[in-house]
Protein backbone atom coordinates (compact mmCIF):
# COMPACT_ATOMS: atom_id res chain seq x y z
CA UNK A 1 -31.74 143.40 -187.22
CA UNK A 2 -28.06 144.06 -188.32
CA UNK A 3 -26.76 142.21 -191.40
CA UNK A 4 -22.54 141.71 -191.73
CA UNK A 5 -22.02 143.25 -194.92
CA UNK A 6 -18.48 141.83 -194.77
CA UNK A 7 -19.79 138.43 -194.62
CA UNK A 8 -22.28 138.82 -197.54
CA UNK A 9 -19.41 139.84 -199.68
CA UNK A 10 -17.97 137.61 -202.32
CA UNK A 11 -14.73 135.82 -201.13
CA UNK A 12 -11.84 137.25 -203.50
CA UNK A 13 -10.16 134.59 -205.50
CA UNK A 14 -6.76 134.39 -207.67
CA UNK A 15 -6.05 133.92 -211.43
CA UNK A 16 -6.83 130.31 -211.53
CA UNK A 17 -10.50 130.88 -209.22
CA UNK A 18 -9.27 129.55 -206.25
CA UNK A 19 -10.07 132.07 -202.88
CA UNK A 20 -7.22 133.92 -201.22
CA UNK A 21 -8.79 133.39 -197.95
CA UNK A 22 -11.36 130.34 -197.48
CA UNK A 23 -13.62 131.44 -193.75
CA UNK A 24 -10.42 132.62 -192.22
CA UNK A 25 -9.21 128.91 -191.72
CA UNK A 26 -5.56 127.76 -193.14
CA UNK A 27 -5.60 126.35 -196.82
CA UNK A 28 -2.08 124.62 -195.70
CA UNK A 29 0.93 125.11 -192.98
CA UNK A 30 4.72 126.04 -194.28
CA UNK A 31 7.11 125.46 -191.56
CA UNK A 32 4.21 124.55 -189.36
CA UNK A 33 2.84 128.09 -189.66
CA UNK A 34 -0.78 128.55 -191.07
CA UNK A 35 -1.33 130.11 -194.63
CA UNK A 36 -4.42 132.02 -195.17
CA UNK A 37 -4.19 132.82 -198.59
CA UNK A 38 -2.26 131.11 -201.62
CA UNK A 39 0.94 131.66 -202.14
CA UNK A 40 1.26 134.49 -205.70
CA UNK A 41 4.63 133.24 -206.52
CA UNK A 42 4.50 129.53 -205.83
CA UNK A 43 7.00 127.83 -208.03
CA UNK A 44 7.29 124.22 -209.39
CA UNK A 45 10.58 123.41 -211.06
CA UNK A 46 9.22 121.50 -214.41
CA UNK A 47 11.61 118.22 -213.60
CA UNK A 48 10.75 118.30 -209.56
CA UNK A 49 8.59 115.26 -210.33
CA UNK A 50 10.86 113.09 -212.81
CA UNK A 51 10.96 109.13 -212.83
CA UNK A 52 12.65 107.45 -215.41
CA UNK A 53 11.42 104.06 -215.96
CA UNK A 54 14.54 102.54 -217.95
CA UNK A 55 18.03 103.47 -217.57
CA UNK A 56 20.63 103.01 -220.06
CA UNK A 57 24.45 103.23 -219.99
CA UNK A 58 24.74 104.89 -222.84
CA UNK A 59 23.82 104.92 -226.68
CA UNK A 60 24.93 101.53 -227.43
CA UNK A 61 22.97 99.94 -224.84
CA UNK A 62 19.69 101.64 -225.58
CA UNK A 63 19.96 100.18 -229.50
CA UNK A 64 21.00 96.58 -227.76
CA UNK A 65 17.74 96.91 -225.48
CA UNK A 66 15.57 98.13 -228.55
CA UNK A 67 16.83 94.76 -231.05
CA UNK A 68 16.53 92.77 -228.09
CA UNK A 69 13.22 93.55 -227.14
CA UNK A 70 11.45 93.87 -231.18
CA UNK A 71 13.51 90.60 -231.71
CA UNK A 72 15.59 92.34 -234.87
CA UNK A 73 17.68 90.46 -236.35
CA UNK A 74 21.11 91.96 -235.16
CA UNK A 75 23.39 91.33 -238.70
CA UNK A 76 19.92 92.38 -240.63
CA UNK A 77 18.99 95.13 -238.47
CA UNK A 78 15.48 97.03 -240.01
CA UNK A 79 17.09 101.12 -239.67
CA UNK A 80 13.56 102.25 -240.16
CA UNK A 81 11.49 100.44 -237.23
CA UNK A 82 14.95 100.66 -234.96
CA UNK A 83 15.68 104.77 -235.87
CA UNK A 84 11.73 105.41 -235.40
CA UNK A 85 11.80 104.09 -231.41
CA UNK A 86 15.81 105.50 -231.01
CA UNK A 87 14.48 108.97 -231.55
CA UNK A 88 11.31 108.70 -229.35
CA UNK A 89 13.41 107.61 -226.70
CA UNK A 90 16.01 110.50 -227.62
CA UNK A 91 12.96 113.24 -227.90
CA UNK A 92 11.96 112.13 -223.99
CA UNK A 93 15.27 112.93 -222.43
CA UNK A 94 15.94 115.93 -224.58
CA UNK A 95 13.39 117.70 -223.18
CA UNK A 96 14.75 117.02 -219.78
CA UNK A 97 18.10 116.72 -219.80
CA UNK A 98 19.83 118.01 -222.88
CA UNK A 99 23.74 117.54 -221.71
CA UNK A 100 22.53 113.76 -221.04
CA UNK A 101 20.90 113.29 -224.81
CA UNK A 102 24.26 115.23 -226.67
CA UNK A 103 25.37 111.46 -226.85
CA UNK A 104 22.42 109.97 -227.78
CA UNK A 105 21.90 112.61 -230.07
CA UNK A 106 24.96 111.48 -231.68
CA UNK A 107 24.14 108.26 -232.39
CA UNK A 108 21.05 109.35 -234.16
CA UNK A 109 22.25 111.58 -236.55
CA UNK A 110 24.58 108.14 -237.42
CA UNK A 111 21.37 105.90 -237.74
CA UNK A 112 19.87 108.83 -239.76
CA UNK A 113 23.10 108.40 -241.97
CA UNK A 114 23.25 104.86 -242.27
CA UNK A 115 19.16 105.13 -243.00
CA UNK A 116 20.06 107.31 -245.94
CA UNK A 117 23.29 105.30 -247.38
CA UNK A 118 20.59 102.60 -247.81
CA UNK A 119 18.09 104.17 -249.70
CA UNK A 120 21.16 105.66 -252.25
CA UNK A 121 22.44 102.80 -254.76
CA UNK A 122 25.62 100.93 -253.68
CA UNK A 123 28.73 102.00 -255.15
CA UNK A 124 30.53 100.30 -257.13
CA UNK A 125 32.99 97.63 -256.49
CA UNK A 126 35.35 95.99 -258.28
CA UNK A 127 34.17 92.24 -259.97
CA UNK A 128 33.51 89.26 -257.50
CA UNK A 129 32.91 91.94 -254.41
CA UNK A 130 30.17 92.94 -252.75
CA UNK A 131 29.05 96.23 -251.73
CA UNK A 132 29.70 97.07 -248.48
CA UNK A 133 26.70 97.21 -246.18
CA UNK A 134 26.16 100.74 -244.44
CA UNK A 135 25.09 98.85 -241.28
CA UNK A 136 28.30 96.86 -240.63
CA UNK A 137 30.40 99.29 -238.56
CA UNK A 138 26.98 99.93 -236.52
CA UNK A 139 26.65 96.07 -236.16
CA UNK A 140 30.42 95.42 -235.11
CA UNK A 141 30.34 97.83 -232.48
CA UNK A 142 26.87 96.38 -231.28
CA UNK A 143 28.24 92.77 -231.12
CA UNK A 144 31.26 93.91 -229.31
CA UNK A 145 29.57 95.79 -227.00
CA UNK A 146 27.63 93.48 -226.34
CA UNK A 147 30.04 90.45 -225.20
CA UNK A 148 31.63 93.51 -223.03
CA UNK A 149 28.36 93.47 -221.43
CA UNK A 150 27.86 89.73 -220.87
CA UNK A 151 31.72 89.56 -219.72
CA UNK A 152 31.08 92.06 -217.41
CA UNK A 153 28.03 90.36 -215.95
CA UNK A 154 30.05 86.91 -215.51
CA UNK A 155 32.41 88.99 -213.86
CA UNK A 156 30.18 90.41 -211.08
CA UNK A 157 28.30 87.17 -210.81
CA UNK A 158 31.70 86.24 -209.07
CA UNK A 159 31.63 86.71 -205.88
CA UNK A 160 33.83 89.60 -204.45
CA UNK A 161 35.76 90.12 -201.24
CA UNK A 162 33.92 92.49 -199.37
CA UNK A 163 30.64 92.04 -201.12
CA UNK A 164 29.70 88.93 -200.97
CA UNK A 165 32.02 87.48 -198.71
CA UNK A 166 34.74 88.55 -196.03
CA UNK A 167 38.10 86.75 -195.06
CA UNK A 168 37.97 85.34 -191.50
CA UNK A 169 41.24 86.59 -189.87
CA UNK A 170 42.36 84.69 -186.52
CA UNK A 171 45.29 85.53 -184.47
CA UNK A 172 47.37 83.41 -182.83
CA UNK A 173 50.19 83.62 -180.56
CA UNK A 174 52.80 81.54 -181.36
CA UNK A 175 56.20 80.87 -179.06
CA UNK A 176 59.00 82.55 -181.16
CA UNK A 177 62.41 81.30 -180.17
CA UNK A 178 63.62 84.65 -178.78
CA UNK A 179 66.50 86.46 -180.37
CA UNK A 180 69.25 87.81 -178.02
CA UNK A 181 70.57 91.32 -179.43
CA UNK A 182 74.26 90.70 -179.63
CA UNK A 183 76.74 92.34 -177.18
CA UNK A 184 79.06 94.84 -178.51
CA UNK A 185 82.35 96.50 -177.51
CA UNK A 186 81.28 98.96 -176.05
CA UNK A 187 79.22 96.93 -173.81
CA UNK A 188 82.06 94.40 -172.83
CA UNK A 189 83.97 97.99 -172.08
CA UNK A 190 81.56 99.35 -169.67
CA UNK A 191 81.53 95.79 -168.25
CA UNK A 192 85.36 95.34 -167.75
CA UNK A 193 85.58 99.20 -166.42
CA UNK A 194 83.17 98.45 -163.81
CA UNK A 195 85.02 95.40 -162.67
CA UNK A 196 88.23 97.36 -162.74
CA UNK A 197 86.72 99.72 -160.61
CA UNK A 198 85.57 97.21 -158.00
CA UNK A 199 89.05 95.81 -158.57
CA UNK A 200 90.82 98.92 -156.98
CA UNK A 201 88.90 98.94 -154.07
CA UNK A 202 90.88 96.17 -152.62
CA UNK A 203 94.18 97.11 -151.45
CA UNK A 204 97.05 94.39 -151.68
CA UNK A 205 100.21 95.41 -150.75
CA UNK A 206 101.80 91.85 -151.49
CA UNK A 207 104.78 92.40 -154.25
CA UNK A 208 105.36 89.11 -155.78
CA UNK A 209 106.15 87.82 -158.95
CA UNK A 210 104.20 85.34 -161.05
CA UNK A 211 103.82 84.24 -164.54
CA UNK A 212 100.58 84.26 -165.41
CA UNK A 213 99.11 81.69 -168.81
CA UNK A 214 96.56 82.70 -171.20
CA UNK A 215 96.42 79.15 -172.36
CA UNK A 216 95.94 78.04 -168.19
CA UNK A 217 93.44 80.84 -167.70
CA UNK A 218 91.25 79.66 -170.58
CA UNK A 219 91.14 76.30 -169.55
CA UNK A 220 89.78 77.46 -166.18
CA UNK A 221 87.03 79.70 -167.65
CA UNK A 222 86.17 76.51 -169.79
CA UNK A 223 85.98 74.56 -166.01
CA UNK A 224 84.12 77.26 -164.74
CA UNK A 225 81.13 76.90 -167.99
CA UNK A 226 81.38 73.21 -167.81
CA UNK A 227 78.08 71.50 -167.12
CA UNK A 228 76.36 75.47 -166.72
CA UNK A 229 74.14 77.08 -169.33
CA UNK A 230 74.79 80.59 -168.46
CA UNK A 231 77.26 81.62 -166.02
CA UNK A 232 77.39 85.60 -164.72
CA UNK A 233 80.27 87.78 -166.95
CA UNK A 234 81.52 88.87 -163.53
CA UNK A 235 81.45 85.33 -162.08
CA UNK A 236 84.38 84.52 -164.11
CA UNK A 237 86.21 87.15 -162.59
CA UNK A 238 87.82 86.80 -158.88
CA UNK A 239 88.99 90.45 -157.45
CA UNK A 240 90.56 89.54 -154.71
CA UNK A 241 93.74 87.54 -156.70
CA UNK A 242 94.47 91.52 -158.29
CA UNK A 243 94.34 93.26 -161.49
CA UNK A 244 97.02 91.31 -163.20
CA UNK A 245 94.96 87.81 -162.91
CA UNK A 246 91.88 89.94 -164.15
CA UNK A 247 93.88 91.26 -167.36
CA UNK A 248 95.04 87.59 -167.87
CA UNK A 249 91.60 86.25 -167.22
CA UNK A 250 89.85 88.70 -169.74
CA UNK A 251 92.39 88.25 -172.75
CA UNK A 252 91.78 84.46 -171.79
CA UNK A 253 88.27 84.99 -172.37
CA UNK A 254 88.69 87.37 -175.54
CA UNK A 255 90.68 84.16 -177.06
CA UNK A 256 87.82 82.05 -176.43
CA UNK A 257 85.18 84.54 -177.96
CA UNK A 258 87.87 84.71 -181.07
CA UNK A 259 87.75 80.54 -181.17
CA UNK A 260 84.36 80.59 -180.79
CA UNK A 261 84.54 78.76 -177.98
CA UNK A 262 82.03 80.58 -175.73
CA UNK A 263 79.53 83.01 -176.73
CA UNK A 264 78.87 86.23 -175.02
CA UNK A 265 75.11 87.10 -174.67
CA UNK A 266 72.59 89.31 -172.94
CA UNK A 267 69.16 88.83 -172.70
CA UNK A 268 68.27 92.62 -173.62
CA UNK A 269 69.66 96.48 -173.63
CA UNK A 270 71.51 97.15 -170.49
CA UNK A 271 70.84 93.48 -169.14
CA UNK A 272 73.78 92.03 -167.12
CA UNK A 273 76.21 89.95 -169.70
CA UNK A 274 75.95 86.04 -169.52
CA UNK A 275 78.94 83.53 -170.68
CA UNK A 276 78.36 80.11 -171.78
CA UNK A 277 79.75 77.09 -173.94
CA UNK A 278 79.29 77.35 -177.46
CA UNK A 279 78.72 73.81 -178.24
CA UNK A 280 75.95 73.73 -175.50
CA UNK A 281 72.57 72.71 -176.98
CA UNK A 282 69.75 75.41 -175.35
């Protein structure tokens, strides 16, 4: 009968007892891949598992919680009970975070002080004064810090836009009376060249002599608006009487313009150019 030597012999185990490799089976899975043996250089960073309890703002507010809570007597303040729990508190978070506890470490060395300006005699004062108290510069800054505090909770007991409530926002289309762009010189150019150009297509060979009246003219382009609300810029203009009745026409209708008798409009950029009264109600 054969005896497994191997399995007789004692399991090897680390510094702290426990066995490299337990029956060949995984002590745990990294990465979902088995590990036979303990890890040698396993490392725990001391503050991986850290929970902090309270939380204070600061120096101030850790003295305000400590009165609060012992029910001290804020313009009587005991230094000895109050600088005893300050630097237990201050001792905690030193050992884990020393930037965090410079402050508070601050403000103990002051209670310290103000501890040890209270155990030396007063100074002394002139007749009918009293000594200062070390404490009142601690106590002034407590108080005010305080109503900071309360202020600041009124404040965000109020409630906020975007917090606590959001701003309904409807749109709605209104009719907006619209605005015609206004019709320049260039554009009353353009519009009398093209109407010249029309004009020369018509040949009259008819030599006669007339006297042609602004005054007359305007009185027929005021005929011609009459009762209309718009009425066509080329409307107003008949091609086949010739170019001199168009010239005498078009100064007739500059005058009016000038009056502010009519009022030259377009409805947009590059639209055709509309005449009408200007006393007409739209």
């Amino acid at each position: 009968m054969s005896t497994d030597l191997a399995a007789l012999a004692p399991a090897a185990s680390d510094a702290l007892g426990m066995p490299l490799v337990v029956d060949n089976v995984a002590v745990a899975r990294l990465y979902g891949e088995p590990l036979f043996a303990m890890p040698r250089d396993l490392y725990i960073p001391p503050d991986a598992l850290e929970v902090f309890l309270e939380a204070f703002e600061g120096p101030l507010d850790l003295l305000l919680y400590l009165i609060r809570k012992q029910n001290f007597n804020i313009l009587d303040i005991p230094m000895a009970g109050l600088t005893r729990q300050y630097l237990v508190y201050v001792d905690e978070i030193r050992g884990r975070n020393l930037e965090l506890a410079a402050e508070y470490l601050l403000m103990a060395a002051m209670l310290i002080e103000i501890k040890s300006r209270m155990l030396l005699p007063p100074k002394n004062v002139a007749q009918g004064q009293e000594a200062e108290d070390p404490r009142a510069e601690l106590v002034r800054r407590l108080l005010e810090y305080e109503r900071m505090k309360l202020a600041g909770a009124k404040l965000n007991a109020v409630p906020q836009f975007g917090r606590d409530f959001l701003k309904a926002q409807v749109f709605i289309e209104q009719s907006l009376q619209p605005r015609f762009p206004d019709v320049s010189a260039v554009d009353l150019q353009e519009a009398w060249a093209s109407i010249l150009k029309r004009a020369k297509l018509i040949q009259i060979h008819k030599i006669t002599r007339e006297e042609l009246s602004v005054r007359e003219h305007m009185t027929l382009i005021l005929k011609k608006l009459h009762g209309r609300r718009f009425v066509e810029f080329e409307a107003l203009f008949d091609a086949s009487k010739g170019t001199p009745v168009l010239v005498v026409t078009f100064i007739a209708m500059l005058e009016l313009a000038k009056e502010t008798l009519i009022e030259i409009t377009q409805a947009e950029v590059f639209a055709p150019i509309y005449v009408r009264l200007a006393y007409t109600s739209t």
